[in-house]
C-alpha atoms as a PDB file:
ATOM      1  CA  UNK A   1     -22.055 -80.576  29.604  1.00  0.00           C
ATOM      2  CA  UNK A   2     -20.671 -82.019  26.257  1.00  0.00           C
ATOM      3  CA  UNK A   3     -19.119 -85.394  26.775  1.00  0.00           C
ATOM      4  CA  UNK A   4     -15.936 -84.376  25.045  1.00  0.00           C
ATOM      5  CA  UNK A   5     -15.303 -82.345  28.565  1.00  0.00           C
ATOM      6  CA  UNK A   6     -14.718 -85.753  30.790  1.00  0.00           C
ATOM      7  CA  UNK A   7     -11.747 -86.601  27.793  1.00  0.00           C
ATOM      8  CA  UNK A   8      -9.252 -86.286  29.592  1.00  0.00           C
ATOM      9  CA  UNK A   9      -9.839 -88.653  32.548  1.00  0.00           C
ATOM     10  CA  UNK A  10     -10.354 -91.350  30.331  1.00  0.00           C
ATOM     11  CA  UNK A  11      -7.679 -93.921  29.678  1.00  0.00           C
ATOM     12  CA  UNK A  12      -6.375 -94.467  25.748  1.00  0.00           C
ATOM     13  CA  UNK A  13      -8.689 -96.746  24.500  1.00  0.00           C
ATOM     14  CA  UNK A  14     -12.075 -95.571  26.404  1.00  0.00           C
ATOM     15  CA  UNK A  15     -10.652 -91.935  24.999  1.00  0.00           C
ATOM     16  CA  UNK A  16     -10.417 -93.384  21.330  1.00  0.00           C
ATOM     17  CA  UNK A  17     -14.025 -95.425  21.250  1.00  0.00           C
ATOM     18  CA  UNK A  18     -15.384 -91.654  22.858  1.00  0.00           C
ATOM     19  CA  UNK A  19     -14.264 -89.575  20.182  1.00  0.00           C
ATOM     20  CA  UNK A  20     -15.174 -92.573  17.654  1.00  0.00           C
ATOM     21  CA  UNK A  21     -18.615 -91.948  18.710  1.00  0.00           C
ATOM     22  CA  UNK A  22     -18.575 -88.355  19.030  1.00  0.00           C
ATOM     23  CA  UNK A  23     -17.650 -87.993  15.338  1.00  0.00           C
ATOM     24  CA  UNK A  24     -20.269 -90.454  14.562  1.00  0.00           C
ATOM     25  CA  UNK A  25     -22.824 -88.253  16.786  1.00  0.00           C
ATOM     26  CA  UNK A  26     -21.195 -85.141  14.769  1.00  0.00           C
ATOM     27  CA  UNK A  27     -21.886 -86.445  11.648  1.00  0.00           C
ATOM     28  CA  UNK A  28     -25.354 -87.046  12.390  1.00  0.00           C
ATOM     29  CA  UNK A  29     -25.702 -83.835  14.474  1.00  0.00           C
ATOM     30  CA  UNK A  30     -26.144 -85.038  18.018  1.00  0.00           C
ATOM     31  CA  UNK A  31     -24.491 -84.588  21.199  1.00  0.00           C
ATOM     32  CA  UNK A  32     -24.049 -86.739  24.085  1.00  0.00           C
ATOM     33  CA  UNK A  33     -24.531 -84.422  27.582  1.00  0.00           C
ATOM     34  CA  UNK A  34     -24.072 -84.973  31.166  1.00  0.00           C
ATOM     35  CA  UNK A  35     -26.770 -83.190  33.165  1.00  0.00           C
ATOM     36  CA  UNK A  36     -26.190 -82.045  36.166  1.00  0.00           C
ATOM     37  CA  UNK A  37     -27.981 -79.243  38.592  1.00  0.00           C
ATOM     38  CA  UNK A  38     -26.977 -75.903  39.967  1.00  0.00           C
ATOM     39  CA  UNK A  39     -28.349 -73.528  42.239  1.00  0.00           C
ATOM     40  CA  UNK A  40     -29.893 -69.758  40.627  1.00  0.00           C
ATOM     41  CA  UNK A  41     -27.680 -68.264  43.438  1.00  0.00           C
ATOM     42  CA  UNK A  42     -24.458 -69.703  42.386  1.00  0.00           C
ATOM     43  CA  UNK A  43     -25.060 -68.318  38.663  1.00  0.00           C
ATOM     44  CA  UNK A  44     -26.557 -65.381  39.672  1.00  0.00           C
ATOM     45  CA  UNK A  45     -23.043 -65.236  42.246  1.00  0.00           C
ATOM     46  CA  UNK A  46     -20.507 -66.290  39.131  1.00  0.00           C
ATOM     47  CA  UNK A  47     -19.527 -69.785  41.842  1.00  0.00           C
ATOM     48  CA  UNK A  48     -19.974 -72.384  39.035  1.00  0.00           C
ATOM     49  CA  UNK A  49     -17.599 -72.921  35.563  1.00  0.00           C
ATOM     50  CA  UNK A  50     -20.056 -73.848  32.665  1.00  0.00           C
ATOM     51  CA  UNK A  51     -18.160 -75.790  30.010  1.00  0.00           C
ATOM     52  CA  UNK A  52     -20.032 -73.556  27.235  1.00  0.00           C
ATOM     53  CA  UNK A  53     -20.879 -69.789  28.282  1.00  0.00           C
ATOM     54  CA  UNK A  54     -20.199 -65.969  26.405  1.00  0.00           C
ATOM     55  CA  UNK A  55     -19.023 -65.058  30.092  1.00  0.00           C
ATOM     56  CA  UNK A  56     -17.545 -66.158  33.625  1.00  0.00           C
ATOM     57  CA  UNK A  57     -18.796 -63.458  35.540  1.00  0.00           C
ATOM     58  CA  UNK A  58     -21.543 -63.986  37.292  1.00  0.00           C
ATOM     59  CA  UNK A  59     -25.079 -62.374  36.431  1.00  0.00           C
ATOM     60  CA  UNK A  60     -24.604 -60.193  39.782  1.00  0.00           C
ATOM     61  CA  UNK A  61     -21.218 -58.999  38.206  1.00  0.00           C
ATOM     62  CA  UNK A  62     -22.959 -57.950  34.624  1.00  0.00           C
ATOM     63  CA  UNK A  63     -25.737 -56.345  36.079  1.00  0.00           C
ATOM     64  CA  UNK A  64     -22.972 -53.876  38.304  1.00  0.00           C
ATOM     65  CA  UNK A  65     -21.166 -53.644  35.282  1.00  0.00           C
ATOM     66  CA  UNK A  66     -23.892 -52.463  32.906  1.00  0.00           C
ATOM     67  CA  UNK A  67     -25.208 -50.320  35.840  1.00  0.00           C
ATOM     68  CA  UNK A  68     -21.494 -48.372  35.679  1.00  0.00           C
ATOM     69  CA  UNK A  69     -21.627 -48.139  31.898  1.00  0.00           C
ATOM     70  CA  UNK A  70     -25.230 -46.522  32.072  1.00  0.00           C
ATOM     71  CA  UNK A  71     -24.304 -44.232  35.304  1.00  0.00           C
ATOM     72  CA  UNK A  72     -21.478 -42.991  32.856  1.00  0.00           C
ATOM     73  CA  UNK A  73     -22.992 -42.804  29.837  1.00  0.00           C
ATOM     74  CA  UNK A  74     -26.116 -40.588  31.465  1.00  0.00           C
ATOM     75  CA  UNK A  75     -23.393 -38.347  33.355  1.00  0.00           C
ATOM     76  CA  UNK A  76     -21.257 -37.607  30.555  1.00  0.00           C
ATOM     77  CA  UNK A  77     -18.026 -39.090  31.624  1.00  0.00           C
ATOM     78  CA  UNK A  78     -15.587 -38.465  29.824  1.00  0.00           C
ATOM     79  CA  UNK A  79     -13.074 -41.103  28.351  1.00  0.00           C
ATOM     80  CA  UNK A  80      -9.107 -41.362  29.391  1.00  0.00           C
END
């Protein structure tokens, strides 16, 4: 999780010397991150919120989702 994330906890000055060195990381193209650990169930179940992801559903979600799109593509259904 990028350290920019936890901004907003942070009082005035600890926010200013935290972007300071993120635009000192940027310009050197780093990244501070915060690791931290999560279960395959709860992505596979869409229970966590990444800071960084093309989606918040859940894998289960997408794979019933692109199940109905193939089921209706294959069957000819038409559009409304």
């Amino acid at each position: 999780m990028p350290i920019g994330t936890y901004n907003y906890v942070k009082s005035g000055p600890r926010r200013a010397l935290g972007n300071l060195l993120r635009m000192l990381l940027n310009r050197l193209r780093l990244e501070l991150y915060r690791s931290w650990r999560v279960s395959d169930e709860a992505v596979r179940e869409g229970r966590i919120w990444p800071p960084q992801a093309y989606s918040m559903a859940g894998m289960a979600r997408l794979d019933q989702l692109q199940d109905a799109v193939e089921t209706a593509l294959k069957e000819g259904c038409p559009a409304t």
